[in-house]
Protein backbone atom coordinates (compact mmCIF):
# COMPACT_ATOMS: atom_id res chain seq x y z
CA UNK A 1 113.84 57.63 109.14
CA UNK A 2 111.01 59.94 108.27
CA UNK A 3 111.72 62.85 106.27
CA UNK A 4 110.95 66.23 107.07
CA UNK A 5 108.80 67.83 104.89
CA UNK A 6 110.15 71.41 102.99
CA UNK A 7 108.56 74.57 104.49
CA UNK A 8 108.55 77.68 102.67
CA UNK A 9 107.09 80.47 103.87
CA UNK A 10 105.59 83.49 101.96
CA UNK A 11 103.60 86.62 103.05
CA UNK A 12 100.75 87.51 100.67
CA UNK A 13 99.60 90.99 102.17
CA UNK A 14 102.11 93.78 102.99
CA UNK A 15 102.22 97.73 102.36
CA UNK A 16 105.47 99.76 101.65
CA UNK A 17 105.42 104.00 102.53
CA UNK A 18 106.18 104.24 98.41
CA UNK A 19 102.57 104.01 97.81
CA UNK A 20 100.84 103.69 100.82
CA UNK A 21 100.10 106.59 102.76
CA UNK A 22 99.25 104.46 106.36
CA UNK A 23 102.86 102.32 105.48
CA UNK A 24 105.90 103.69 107.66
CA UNK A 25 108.70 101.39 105.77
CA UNK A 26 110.09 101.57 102.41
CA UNK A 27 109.89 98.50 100.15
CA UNK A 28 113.87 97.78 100.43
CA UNK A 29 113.48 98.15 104.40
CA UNK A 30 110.58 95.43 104.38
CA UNK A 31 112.47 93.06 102.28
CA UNK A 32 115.38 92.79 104.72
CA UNK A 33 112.70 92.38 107.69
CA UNK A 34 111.19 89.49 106.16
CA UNK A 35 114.14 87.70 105.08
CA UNK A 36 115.67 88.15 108.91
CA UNK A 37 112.56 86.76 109.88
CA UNK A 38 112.46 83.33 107.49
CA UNK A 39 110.37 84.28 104.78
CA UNK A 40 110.96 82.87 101.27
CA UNK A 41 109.12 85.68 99.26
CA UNK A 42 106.77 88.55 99.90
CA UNK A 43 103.86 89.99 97.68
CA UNK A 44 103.92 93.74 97.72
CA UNK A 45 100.06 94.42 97.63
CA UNK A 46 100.22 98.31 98.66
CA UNK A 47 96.79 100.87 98.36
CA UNK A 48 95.55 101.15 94.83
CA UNK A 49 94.06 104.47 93.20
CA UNK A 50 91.10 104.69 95.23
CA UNK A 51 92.45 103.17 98.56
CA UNK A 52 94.51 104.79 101.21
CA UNK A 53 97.56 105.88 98.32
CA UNK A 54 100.44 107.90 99.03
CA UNK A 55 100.52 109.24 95.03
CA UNK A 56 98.96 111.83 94.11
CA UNK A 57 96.21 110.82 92.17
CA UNK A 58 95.81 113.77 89.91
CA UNK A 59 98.94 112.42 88.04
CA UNK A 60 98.48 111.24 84.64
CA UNK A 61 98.01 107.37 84.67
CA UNK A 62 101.43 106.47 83.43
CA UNK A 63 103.48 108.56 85.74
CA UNK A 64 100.43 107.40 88.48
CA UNK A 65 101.66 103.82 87.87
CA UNK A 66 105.18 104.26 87.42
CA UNK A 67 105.04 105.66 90.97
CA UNK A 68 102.77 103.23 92.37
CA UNK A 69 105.34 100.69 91.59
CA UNK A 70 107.72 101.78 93.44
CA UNK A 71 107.49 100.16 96.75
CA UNK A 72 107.25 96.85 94.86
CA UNK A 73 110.54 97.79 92.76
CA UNK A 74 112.69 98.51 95.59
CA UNK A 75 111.79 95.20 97.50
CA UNK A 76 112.52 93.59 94.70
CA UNK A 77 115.82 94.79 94.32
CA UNK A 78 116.53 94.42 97.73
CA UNK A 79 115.35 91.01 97.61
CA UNK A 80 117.73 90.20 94.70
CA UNK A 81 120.45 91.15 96.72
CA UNK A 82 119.45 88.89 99.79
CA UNK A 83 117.96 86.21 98.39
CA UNK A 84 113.86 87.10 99.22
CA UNK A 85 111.50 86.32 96.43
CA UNK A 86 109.38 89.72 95.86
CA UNK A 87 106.27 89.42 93.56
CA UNK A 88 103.88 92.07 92.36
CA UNK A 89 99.98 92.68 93.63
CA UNK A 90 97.88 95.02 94.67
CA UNK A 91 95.05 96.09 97.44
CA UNK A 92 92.04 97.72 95.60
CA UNK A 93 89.54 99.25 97.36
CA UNK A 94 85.26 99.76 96.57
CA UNK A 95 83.45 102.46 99.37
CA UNK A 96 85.80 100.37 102.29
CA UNK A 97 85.43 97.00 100.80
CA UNK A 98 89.14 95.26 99.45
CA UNK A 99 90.70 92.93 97.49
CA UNK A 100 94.06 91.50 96.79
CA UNK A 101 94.81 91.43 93.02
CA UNK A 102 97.78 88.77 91.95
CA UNK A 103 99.39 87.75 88.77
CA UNK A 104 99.22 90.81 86.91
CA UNK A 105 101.62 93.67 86.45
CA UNK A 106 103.23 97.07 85.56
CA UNK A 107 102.59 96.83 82.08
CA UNK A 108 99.18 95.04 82.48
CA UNK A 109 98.71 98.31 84.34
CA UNK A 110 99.48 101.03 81.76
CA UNK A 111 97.53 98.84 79.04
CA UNK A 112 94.71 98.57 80.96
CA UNK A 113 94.16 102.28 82.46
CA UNK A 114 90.04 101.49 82.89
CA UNK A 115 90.69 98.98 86.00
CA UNK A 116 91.15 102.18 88.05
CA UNK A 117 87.41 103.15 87.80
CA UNK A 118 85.62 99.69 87.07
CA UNK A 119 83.28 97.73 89.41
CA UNK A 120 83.78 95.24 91.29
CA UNK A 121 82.22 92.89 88.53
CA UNK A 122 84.06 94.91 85.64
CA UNK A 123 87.22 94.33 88.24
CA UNK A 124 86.86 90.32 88.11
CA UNK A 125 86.34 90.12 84.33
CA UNK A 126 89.21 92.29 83.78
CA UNK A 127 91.48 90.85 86.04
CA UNK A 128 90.37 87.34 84.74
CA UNK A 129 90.92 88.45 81.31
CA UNK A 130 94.75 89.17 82.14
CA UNK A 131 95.16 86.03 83.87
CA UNK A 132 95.12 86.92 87.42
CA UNK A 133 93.15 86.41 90.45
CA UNK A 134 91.13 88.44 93.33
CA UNK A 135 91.04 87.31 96.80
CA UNK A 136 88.96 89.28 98.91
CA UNK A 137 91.03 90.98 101.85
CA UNK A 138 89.29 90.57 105.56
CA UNK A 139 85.78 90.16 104.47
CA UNK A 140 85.14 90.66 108.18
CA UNK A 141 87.01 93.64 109.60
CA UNK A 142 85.02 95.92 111.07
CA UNK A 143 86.15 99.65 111.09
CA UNK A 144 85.57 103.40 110.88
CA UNK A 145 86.81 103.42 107.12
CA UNK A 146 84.49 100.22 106.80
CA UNK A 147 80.92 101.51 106.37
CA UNK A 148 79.68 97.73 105.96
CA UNK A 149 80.20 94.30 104.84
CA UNK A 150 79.88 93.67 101.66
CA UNK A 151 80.45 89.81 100.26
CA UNK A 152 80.90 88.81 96.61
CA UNK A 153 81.57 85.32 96.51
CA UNK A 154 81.13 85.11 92.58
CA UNK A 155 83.30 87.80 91.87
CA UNK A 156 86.61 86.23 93.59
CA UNK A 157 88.58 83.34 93.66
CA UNK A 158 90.03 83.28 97.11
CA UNK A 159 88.87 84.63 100.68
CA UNK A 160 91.84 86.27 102.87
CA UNK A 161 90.66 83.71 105.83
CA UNK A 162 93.56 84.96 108.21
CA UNK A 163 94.89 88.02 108.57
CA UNK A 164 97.14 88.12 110.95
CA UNK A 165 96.80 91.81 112.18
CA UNK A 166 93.45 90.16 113.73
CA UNK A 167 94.89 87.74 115.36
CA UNK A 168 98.52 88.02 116.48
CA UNK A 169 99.52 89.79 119.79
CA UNK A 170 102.32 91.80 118.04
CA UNK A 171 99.44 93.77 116.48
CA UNK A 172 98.25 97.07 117.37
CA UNK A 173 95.53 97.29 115.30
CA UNK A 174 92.03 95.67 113.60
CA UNK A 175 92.21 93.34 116.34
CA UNK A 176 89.83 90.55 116.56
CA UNK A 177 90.25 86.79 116.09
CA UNK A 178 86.15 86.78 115.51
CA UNK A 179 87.18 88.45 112.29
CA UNK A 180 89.00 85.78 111.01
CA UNK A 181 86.92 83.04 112.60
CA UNK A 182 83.74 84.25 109.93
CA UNK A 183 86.44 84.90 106.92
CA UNK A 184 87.31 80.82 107.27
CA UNK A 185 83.29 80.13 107.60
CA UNK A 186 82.59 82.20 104.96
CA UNK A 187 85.28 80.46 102.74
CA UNK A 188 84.20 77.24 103.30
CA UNK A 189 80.69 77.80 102.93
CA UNK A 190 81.73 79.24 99.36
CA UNK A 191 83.88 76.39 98.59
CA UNK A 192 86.78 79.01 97.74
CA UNK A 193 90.29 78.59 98.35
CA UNK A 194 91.77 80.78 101.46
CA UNK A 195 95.09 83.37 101.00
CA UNK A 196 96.66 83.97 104.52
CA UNK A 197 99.04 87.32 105.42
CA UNK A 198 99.96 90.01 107.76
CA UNK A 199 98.91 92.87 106.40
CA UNK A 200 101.69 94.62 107.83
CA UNK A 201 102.83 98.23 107.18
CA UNK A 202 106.19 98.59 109.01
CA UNK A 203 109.45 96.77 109.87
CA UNK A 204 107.44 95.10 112.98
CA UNK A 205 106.95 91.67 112.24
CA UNK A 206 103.33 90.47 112.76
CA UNK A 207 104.01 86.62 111.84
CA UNK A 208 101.22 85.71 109.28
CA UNK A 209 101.72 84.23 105.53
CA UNK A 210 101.38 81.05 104.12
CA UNK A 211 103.58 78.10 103.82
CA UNK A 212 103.84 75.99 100.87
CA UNK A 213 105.84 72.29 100.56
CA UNK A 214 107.96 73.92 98.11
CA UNK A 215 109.18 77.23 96.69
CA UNK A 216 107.05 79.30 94.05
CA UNK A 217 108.70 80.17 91.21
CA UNK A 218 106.33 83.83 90.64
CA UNK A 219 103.30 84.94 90.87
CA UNK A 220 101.52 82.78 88.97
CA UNK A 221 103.04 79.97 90.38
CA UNK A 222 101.30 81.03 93.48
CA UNK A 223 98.31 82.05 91.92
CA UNK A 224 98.11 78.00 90.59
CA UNK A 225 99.30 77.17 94.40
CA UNK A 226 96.34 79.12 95.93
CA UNK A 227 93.98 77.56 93.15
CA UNK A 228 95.04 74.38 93.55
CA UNK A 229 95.11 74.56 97.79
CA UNK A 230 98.49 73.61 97.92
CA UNK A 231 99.58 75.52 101.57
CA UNK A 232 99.91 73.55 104.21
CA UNK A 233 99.50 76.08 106.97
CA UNK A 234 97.68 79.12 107.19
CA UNK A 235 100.08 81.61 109.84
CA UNK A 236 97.98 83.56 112.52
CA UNK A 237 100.74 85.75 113.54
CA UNK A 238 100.83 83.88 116.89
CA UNK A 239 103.49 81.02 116.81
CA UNK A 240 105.87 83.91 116.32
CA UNK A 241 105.30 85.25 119.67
C-alpha cells in the first residue's frame, strides 16, 4: 500500500491591524482563521517603519518596536492556545519596492536600531549578519503605491513567486496572475529559491502558503526549508475555492 505523504501547510505573508495600518484583523483573530482553515503555522510579516505602519513612527525606537510586535505577539499566543505555529518576520519597504525579512527578531530589533534607515544593500548585509534571510515580496505587482519595478537579485535569497492575492478569486485586490507568472520567471532565471503566501490582511481566507513534507520547528527551520527547496507545493489561493 502506498503511503501518503505528510502535508503541512504554512502561510509566509500575512498583516495583523496591530501594526499595519491597511490590516482589518488583530493578530489573535488571524490565528484562529488560519488554524480553522488547516494551516500548521503562520509568519506574521506586518508593514515595517517605512511601509504602510499603523505606529506612530515618531516613537522612540524601543517603544516603536515593542509596538510593532504586537500583532505577532498576540498570534502567537493565540496560536499556543490552539495549536497554530506563529513565527516572527517582517515586510520592509524601499520608495514601493518590498521584502519579506525571516529569522530574526524582537531583540535583533532593539540591538540593531540602524536597519530602519539602511539600503537595500546595507539591509542584506545586516540581515545576513543576524542570520536571516530576504525574499523579495511580488517583484511584479504593479500599483499606484508602486512607482516602478525595481529587481535585486544579489541582494536576496528568495523571490515571493506566488502571491496569492494575484491569483486567487477570493481576492479583491492586486489582481493579476501575469504578476506571478514573471515572479516564477524571474526566480528561475536567478536560480533563487521561491517563498509562496497570501498576503492577506483580514479574517477572509485567500488560500496561498506553502506546504512542506513535514512540520518546521521555527523560523529558521523554515528559513533552511526555503534554502534548501524543500516545499512541495507552492498554493495559488485557487484550490481553496
Amino acid at each position: 500500500m502506498k503511503m501518503e505523504t505528510q502535508r503541512y501547510l504554512y502561510e509566509t505573508h500575512m498583516h495583523t491591524s496591530e501594526a499595519s495600518a491597511c490590516a482589518g484583523s488583530t493578530g489573535a483573530q488571524m490565528a484562529r482563521a488560519y488554524k480553522e482553515a488547516g494551516y500548521t503555522g503562520i509568519i506574521v510579516t506586518d508593514h515595517f517603519f517605512y511601509g504602510n505602519t499603523s505606529v506612530d513612527r515618531s516613537l522612540p525606537w524601543e517603544e516603536w518596536v515593542r509596538r510593532f510586535c504586537l500583532g505577532y505577539e498576540h498570534a502567537k499566543a493565540e496560536g499556543e492556545r490552539i495549536g497554530l505555529s506563529v513565527f516572527f518576520g517582517w515586510e520592509a519597504c524601499y520608495e514601493g519596492t518590498e521584502f519579506l525579512v525571516y529569522g530574526l527578531d524582537q531583540a535583533w530589533l532593539l540591538a540593531h536600531p540602524q536597519i530602519k534607515d539602511a539600503s537595500i544593500e546595507e539591509q542584506y548585509a545586516l540581515v545576513h549578519e543576524g542570520g536571516g534571510i530576504i525574499s523579495h515580496a511580488h517583484p511584479f505587482r504593479e500599483e499606484d503605491y508602486i512607482p516602478e519595478i525595481r529587481l535585486f537579485p544579489e541582494y536576496v535569497d528568495a523571490v515571493e513567486g506566488v502571491n496569492a492575492m494575484h491569483s486567487s478569486r477570493a481576492s479583491d485586490c492586486h489582481k493579476n496572475p501575469l504578476f506571478n507568472e514573471r515572479a516564477l520567471a524571474y526566480g528561475k532565471e536567478h536560480n533563487l529559491p521561491f517563498t509562496a503566501g497570501s498576503d492577506q490582511h483580514t479574517t477572509h481566507m485567500i488560500g496561498g502558503g506553502m506546504v512542506f513534507p513535514r512540520k518546521l520547528k521555527d523560523v529558521h527551520d523554515f528559513t533552511r526549508a526555503v534554502l534548501g527547496r524543500e516545499a512541495v507545493e507552492l498554493l495559488d489561493g485557487c484550490k481553496s475555492e
